[in-house]
N, C-alpha and C. Protein backbone atom coordinates (compact mmCIF):
# COMPACT_ATOMS: atom_id res chain seq x y z
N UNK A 1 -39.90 -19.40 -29.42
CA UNK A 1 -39.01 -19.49 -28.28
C UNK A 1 -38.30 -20.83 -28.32
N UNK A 2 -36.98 -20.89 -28.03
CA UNK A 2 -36.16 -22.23 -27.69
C UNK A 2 -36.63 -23.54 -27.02
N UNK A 3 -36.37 -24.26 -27.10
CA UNK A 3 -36.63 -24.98 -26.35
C UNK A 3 -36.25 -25.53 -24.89
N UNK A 4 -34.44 -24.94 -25.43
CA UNK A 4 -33.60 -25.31 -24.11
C UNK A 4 -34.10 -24.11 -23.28
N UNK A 5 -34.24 -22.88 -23.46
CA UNK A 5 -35.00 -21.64 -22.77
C UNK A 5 -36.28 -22.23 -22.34
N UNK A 6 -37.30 -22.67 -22.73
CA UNK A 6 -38.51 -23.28 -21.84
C UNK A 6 -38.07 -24.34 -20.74
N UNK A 7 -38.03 -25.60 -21.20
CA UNK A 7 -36.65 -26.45 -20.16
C UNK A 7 -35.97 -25.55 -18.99
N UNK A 8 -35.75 -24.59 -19.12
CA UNK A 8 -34.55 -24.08 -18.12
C UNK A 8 -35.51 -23.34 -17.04
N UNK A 9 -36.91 -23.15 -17.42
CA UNK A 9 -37.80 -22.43 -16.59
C UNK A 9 -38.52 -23.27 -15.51
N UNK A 10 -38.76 -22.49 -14.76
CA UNK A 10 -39.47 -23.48 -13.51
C UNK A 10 -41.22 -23.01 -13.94
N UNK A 11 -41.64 -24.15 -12.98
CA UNK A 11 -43.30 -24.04 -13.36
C UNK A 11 -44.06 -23.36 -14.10
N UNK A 12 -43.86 -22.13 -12.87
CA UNK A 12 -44.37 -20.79 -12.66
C UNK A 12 -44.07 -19.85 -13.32
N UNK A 13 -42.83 -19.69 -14.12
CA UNK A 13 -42.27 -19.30 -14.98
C UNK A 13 -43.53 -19.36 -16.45
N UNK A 14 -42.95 -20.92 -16.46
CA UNK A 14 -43.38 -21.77 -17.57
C UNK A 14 -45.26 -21.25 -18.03
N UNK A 15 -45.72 -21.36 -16.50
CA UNK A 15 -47.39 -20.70 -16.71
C UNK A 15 -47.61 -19.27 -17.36
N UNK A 16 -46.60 -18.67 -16.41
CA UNK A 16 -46.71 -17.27 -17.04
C UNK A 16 -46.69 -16.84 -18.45
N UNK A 17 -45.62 -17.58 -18.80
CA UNK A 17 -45.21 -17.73 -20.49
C UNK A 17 -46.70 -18.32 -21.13
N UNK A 18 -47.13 -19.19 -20.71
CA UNK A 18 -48.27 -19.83 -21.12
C UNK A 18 -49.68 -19.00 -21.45
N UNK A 19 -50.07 -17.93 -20.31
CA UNK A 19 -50.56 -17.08 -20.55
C UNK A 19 -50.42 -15.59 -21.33
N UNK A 20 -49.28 -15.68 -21.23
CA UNK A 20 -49.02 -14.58 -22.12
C UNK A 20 -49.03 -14.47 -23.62
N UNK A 21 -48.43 -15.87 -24.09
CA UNK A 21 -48.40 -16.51 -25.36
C UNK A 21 -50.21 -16.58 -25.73
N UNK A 22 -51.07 -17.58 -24.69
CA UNK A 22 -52.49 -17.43 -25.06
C UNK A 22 -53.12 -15.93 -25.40
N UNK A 23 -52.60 -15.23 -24.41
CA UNK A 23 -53.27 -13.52 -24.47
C UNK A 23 -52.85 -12.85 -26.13
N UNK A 24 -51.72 -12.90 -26.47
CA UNK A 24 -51.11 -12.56 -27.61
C UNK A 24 -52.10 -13.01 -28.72
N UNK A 25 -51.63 -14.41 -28.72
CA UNK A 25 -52.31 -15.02 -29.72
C UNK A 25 -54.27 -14.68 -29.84
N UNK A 26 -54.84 -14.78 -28.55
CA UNK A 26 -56.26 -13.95 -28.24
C UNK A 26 -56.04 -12.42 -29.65
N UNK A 27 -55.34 -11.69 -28.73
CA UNK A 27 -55.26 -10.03 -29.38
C UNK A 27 -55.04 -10.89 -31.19
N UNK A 28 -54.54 -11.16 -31.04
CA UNK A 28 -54.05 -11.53 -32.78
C UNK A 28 -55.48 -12.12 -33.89
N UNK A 29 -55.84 -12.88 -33.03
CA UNK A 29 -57.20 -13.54 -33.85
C UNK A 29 -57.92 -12.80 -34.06
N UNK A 30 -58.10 -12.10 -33.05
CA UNK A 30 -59.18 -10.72 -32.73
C UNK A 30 -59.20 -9.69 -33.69
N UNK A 31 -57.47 -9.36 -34.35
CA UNK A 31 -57.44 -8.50 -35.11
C UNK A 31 -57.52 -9.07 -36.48
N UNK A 32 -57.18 -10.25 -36.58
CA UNK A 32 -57.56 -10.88 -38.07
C UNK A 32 -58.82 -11.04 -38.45
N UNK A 33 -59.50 -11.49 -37.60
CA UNK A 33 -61.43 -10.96 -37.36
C UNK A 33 -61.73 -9.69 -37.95
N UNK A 34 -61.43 -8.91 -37.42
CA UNK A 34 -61.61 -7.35 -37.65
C UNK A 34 -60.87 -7.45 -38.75
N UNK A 35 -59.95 -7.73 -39.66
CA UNK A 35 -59.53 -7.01 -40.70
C UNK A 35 -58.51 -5.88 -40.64
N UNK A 36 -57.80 -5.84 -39.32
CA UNK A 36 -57.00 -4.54 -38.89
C UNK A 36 -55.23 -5.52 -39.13
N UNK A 37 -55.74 -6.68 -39.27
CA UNK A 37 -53.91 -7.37 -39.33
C UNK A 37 -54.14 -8.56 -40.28
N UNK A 38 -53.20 -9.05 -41.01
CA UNK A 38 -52.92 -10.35 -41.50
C UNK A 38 -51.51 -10.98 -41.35
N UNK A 39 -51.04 -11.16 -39.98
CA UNK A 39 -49.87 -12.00 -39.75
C UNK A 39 -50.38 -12.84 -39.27
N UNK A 40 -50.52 -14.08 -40.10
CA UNK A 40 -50.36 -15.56 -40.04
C UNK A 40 -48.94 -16.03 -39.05
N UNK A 41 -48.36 -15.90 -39.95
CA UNK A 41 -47.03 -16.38 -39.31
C UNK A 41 -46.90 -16.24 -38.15
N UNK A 42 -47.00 -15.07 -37.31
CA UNK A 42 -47.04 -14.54 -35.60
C UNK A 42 -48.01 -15.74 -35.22
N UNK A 43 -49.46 -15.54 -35.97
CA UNK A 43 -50.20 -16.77 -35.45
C UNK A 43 -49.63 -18.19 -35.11
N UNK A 44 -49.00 -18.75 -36.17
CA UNK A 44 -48.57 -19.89 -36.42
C UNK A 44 -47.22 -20.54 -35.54
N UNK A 45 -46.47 -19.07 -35.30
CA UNK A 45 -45.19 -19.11 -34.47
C UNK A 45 -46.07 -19.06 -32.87
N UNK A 46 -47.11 -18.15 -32.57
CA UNK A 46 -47.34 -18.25 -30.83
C UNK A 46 -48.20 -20.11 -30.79
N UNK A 47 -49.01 -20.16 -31.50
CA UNK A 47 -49.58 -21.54 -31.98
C UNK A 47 -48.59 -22.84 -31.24
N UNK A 48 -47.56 -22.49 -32.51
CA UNK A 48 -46.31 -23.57 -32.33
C UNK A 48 -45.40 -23.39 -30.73
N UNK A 49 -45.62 -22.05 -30.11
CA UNK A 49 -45.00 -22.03 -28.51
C UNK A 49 -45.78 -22.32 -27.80
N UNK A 50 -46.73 -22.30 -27.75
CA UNK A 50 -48.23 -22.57 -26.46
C UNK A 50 -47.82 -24.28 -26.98
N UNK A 51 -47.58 -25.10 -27.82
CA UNK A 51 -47.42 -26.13 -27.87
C UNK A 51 -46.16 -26.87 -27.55
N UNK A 52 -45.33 -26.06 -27.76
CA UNK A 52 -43.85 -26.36 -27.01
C UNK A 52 -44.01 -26.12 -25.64
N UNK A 53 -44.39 -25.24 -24.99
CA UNK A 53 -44.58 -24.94 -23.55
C UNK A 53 -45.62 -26.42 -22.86
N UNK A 54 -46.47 -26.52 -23.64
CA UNK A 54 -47.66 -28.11 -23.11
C UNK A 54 -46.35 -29.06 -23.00
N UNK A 55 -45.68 -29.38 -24.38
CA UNK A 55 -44.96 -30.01 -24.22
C UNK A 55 -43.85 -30.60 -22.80
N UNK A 56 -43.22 -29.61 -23.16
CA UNK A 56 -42.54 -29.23 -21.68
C UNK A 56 -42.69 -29.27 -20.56
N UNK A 57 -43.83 -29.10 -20.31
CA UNK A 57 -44.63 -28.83 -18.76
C UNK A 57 -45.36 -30.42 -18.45
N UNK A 58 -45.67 -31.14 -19.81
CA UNK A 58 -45.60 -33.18 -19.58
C UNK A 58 -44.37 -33.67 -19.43
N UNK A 59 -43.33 -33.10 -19.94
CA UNK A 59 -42.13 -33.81 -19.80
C UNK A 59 -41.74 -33.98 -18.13
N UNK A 60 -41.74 -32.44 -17.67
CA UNK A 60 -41.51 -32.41 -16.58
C UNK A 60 -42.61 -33.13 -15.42
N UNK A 61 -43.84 -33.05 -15.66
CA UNK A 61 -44.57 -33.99 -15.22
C UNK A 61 -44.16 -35.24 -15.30
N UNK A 62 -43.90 -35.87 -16.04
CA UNK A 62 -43.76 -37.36 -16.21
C UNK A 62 -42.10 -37.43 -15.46
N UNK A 63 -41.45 -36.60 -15.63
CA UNK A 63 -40.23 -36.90 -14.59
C UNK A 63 -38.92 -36.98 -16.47
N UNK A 64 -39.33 -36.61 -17.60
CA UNK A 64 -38.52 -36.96 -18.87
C UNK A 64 -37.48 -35.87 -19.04
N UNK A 65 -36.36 -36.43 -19.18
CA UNK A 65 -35.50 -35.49 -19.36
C UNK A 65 -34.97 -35.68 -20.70
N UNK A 66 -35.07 -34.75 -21.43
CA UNK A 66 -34.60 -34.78 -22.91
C UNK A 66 -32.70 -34.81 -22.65
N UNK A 67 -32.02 -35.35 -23.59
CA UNK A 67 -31.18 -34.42 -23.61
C UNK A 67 -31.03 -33.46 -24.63
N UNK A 68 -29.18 -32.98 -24.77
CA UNK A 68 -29.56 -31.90 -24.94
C UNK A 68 -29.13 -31.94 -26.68
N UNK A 69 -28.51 -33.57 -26.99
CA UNK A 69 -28.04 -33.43 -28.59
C UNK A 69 -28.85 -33.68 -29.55
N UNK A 70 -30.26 -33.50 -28.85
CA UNK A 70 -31.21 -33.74 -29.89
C UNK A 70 -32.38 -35.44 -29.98
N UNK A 71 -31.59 -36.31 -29.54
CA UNK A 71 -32.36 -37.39 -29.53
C UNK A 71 -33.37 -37.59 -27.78
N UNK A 72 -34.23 -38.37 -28.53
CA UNK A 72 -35.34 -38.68 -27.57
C UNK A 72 -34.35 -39.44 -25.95
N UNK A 73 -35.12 -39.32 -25.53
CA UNK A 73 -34.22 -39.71 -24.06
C UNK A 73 -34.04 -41.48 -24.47
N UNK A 74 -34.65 -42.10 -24.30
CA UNK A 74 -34.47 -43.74 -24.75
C UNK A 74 -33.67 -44.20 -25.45
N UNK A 75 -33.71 -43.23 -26.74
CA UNK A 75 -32.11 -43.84 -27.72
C UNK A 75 -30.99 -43.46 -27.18
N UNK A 76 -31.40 -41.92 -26.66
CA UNK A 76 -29.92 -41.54 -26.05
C UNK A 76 -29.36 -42.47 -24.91
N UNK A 77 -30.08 -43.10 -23.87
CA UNK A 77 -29.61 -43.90 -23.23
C UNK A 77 -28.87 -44.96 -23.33
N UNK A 78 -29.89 -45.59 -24.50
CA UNK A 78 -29.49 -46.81 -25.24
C UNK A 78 -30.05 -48.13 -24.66
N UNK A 79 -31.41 -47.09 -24.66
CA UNK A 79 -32.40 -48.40 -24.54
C UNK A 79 -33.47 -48.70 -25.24
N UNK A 80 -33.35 -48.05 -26.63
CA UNK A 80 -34.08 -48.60 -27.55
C UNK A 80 -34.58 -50.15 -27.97
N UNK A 81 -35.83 -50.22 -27.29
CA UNK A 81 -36.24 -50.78 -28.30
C UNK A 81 -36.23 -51.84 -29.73
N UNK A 82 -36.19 -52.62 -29.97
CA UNK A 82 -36.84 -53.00 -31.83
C UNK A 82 -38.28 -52.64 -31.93
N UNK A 83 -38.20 -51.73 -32.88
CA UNK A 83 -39.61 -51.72 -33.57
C UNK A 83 -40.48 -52.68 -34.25
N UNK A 84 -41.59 -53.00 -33.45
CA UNK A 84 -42.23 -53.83 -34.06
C UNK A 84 -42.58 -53.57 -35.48
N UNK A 85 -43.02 -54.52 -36.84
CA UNK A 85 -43.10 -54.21 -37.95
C UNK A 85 -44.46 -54.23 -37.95
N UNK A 86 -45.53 -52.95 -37.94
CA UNK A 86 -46.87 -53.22 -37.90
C UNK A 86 -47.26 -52.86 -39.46
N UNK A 87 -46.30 -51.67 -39.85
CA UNK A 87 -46.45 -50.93 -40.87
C UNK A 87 -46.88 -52.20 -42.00
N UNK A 88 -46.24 -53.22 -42.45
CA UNK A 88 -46.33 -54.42 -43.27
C UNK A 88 -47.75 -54.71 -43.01
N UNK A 89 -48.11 -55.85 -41.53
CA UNK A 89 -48.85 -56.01 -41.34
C UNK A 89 -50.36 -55.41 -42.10
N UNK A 90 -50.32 -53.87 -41.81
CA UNK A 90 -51.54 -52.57 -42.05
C UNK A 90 -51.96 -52.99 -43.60
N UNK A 91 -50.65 -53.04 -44.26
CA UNK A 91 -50.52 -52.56 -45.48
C UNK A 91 -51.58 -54.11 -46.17
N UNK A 92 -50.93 -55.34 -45.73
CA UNK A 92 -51.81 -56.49 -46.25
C UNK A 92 -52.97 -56.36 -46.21
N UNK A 93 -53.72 -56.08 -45.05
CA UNK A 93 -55.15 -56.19 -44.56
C UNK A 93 -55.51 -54.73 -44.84
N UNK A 94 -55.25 -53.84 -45.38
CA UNK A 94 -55.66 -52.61 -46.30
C UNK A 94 -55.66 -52.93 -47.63
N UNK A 95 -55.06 -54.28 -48.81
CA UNK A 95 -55.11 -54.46 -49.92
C UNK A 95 -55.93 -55.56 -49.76
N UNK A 96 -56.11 -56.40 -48.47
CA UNK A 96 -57.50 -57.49 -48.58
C UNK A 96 -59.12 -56.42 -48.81
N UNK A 97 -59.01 -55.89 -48.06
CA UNK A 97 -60.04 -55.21 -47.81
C UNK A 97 -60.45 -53.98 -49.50
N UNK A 98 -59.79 -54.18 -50.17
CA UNK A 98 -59.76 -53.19 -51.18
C UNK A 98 -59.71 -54.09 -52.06
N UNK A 99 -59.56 -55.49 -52.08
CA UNK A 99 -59.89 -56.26 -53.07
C UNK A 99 -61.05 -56.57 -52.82
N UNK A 100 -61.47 -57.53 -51.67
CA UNK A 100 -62.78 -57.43 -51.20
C UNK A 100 -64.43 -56.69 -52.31
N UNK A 101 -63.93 -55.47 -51.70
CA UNK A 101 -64.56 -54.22 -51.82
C UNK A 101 -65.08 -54.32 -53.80
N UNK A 102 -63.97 -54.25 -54.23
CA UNK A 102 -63.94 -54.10 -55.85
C UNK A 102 -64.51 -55.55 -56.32
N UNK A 103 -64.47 -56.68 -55.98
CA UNK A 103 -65.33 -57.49 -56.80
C UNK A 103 -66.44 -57.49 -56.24
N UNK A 104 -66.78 -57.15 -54.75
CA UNK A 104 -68.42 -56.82 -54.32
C UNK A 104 -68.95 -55.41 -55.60
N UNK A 105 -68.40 -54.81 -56.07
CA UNK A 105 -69.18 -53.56 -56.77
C UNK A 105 -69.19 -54.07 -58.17
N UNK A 106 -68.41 -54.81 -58.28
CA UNK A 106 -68.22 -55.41 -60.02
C UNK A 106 -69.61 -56.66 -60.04
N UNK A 107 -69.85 -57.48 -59.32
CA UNK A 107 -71.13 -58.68 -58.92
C UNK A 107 -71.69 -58.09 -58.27
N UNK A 108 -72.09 -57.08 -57.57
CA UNK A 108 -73.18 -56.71 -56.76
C UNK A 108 -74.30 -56.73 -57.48
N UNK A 109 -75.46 -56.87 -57.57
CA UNK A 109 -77.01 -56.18 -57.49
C UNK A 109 -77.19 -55.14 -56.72
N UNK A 110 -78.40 -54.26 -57.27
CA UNK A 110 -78.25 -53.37 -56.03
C UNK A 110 -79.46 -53.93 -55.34
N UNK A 111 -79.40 -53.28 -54.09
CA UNK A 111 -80.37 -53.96 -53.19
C UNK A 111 -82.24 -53.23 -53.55
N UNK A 112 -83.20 -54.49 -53.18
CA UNK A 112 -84.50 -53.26 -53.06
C UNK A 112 -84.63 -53.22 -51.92
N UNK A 113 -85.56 -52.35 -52.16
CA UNK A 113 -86.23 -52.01 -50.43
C UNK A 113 -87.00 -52.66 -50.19
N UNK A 114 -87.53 -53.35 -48.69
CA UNK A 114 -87.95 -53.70 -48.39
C UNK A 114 -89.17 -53.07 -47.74
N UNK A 115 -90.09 -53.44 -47.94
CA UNK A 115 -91.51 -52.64 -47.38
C UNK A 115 -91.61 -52.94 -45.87
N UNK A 116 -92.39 -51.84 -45.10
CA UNK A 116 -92.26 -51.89 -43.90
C UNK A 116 -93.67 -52.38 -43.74
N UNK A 117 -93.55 -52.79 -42.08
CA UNK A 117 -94.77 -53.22 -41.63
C UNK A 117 -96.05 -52.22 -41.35
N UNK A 118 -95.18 -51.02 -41.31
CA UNK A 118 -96.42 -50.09 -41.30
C UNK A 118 -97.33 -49.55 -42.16
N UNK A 119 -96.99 -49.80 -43.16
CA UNK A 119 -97.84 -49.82 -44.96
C UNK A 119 -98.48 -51.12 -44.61
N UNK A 120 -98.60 -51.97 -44.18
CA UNK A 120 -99.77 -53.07 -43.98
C UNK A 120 -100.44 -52.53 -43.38
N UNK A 121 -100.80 -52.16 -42.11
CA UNK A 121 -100.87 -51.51 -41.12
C UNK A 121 -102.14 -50.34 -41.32
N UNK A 122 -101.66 -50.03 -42.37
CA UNK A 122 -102.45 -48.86 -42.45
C UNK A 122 -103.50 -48.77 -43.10
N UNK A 123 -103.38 -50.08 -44.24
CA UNK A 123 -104.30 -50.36 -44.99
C UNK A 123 -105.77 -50.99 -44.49
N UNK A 124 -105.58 -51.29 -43.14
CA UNK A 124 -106.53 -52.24 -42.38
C UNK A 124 -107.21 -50.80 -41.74
């Protein structure tokens, strides 16, 4: 289903759709269980609307109005943001940690075990 078609529905609408899409998708699993159907795709398409409909039904909760040429409401406004650069950041302290790692296994010993106190213990 569309998106601008979900959007254009009120609540109650929106629930109904919600249940109906769940019920479908119910009957569908049910029959892939049994061995009486193999449409994935139907699966995958009601899947992908029960998740457009959640969608939708937070937007309108939160008060978000998409528009309608495709971009997120914020750019469209033109109040984007700069993106912070974390991605860099990640990437250093993911190649410390992986160097780290590789000369601990190249010099390691391996460890022994240490005997417990309850093997003394028992001997008495």
């Amino acid at each position: 289903m569309d998106v601008e078609k979900l959007r254009s529905l009120t609540d109650a609408e929106l629930l109904h759709q919600q249940q109906e899409f769940n019920d479908q998708l119910f009957r569908l699993k049910f029959q892939l269980k049994m061995g009486q159907t193999e449409s994935l795709n139907k699966i995958r398409g009601l899947r992908k609307d029960v998740a457009r409909i959640h969608t939708v039904m937070r937007e309108k909760e939160l008060g978000i109005v998409a528009p309608s040429n495709g971009q997120p409401a914020a750019e469209a406004a033109g109040d984007a943001a700069p993106k912070p650069k974390k991605a860099a950041a990640g990437k250093s302290a993911k190649k410390k940690t992986k160097s780290k790692a590789a000369t601990k296994s190249k010099t390691a010993k391996p460890a022994k075990k240490k005997k417990t106190a309850t093997a003394k213990t028992r001997k008495k």
